[in-house]
N, C-alpha and C. Protein backbone atom coordinates (compact mmCIF):
# COMPACT_ATOMS: atom_id res chain seq x y z
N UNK A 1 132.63 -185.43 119.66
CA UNK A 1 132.67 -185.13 121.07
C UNK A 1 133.61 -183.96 121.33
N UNK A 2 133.31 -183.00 122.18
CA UNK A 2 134.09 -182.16 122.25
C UNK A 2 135.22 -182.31 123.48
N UNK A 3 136.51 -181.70 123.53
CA UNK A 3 137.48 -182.08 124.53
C UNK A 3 137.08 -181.50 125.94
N UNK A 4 137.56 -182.68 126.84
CA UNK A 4 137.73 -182.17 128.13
C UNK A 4 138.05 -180.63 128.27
N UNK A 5 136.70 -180.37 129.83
CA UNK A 5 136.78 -179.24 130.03
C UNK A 5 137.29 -178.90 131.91
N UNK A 6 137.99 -177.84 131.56
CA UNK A 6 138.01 -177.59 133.47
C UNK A 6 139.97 -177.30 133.44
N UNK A 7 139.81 -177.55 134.81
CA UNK A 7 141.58 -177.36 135.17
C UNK A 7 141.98 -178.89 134.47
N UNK A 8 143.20 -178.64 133.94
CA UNK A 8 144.21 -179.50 133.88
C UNK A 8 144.70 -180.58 135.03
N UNK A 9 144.77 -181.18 135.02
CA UNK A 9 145.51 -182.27 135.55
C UNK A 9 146.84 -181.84 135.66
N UNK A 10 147.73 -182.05 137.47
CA UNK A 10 148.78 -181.37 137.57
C UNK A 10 149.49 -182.81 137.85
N UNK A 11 150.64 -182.53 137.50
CA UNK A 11 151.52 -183.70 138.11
C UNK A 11 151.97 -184.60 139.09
N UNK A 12 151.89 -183.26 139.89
CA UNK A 12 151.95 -184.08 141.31
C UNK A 12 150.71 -183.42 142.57
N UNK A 13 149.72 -184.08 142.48
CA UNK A 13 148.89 -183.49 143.38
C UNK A 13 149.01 -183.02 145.24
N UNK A 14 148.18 -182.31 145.34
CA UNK A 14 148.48 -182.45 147.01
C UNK A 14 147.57 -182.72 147.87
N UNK A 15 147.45 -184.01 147.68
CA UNK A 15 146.15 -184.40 148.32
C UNK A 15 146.52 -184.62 149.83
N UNK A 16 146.93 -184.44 150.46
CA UNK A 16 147.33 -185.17 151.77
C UNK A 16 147.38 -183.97 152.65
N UNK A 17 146.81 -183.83 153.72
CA UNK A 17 146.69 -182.60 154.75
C UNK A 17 146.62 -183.39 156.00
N UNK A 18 147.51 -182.41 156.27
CA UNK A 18 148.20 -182.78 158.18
C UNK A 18 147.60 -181.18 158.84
N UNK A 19 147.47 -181.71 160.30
CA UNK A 19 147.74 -179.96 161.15
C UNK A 19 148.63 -180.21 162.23
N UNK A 20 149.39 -179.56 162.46
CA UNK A 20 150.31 -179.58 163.35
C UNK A 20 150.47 -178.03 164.17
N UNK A 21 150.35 -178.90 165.66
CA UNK A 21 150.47 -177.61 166.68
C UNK A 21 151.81 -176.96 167.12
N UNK A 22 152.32 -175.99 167.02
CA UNK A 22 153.53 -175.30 167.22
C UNK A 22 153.88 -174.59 168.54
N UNK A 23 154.91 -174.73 169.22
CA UNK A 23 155.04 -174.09 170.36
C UNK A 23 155.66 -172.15 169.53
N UNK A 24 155.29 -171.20 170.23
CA UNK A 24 155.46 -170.04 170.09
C UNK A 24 156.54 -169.68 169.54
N UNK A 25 157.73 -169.96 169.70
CA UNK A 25 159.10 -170.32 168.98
C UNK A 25 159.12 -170.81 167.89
N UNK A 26 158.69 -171.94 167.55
CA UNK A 26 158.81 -172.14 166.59
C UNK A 26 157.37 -171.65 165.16
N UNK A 27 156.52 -171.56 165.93
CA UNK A 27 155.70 -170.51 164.93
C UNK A 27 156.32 -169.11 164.67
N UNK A 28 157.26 -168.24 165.57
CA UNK A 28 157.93 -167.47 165.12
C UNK A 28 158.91 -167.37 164.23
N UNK A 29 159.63 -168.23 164.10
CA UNK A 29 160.95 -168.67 163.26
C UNK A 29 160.03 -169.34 161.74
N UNK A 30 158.89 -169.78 161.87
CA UNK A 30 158.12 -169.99 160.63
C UNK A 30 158.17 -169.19 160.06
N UNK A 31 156.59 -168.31 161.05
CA UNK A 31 156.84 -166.29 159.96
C UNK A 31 157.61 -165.90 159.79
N UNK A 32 158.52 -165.72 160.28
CA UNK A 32 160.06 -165.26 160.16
C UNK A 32 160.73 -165.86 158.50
N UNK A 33 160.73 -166.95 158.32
CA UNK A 33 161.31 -167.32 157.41
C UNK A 33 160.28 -166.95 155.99
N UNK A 34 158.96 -167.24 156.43
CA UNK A 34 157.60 -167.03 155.59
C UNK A 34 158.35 -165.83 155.15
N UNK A 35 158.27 -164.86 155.92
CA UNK A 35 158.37 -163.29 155.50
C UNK A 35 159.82 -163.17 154.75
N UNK A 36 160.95 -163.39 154.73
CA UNK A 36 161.97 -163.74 154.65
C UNK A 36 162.50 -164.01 153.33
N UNK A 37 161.29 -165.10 153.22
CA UNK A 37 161.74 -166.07 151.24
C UNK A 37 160.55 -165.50 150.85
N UNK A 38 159.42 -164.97 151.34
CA UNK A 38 158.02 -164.56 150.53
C UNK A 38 158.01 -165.67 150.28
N UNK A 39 157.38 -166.82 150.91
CA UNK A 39 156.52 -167.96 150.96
C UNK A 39 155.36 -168.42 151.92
N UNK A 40 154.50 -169.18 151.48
CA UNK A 40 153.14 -169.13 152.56
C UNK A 40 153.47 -170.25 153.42
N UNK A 41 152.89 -170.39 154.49
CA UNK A 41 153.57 -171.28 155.62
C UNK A 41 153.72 -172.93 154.91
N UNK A 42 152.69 -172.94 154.07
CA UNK A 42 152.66 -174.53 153.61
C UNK A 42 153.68 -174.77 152.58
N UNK A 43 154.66 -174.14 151.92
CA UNK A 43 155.30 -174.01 151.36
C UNK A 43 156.64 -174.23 151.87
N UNK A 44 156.70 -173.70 152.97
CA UNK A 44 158.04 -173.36 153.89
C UNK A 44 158.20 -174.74 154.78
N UNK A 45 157.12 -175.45 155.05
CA UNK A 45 156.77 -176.31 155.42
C UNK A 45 157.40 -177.58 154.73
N UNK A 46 157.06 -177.56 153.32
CA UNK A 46 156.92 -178.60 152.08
C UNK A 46 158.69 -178.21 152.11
N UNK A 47 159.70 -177.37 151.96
CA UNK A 47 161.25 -177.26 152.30
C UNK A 47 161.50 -177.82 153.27
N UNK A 48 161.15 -177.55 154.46
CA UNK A 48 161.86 -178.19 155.65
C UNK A 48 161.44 -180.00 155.42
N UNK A 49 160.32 -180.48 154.92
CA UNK A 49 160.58 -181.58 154.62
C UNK A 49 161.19 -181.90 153.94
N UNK A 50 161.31 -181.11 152.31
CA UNK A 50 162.45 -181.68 151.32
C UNK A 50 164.01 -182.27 152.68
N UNK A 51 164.11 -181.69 153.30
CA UNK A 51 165.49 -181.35 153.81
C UNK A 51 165.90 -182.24 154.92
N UNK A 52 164.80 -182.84 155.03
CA UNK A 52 164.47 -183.88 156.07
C UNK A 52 164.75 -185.34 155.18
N UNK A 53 164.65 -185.78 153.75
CA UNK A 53 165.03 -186.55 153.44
C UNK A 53 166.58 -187.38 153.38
N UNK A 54 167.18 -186.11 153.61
CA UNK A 54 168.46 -186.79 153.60
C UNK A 54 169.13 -187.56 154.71
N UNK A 55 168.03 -187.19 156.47
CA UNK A 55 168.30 -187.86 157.01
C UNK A 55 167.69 -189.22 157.11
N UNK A 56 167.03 -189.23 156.37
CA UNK A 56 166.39 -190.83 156.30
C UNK A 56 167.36 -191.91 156.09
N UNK A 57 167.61 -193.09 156.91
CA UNK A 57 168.56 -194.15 156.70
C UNK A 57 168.03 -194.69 155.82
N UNK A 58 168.84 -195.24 154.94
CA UNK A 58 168.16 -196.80 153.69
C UNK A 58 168.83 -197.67 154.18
C-alpha cells in the first residue's frame, strides 16, 4: 500500500469561525495594529484573545 497522500495533519486546527461586527474605532485601531506587526486581521484577533486569558477567574 502506498503512504498517505495530501496536506499533513496540523496540530492544532482552526476549525471554529465567528464574525463579529466592529464599530469604526475599533476597526481602525485593528488595521492600525494589522499594519503595524504585519499581521492579517485573524491573527491580531487570535493575540488579543491569547491576552484575554489571563483575565479569566478559576
Amino acid at each position: 500500500m502506498s503512504p498517505r497522500t495530501g496536506r499533513p495533519k496540523i496540530e492544532n486546527p482552526k476549525s471554529e469561525r465567528i464574525t463579529v461586527r466592529l464599530d469604526n474605532e475599533s476597526f481602525e485601531t485593528l488595521k492600525a495594529y494589522c499594519k503595524q506587526e504585519n499581521v492579517e486581521k485573524a491573527e491580531a484577533v487570535r493575540r488579543g484573545i491569547e491576552k484575554l486569558k489571563s483575565d479569566i477567574k478559576k
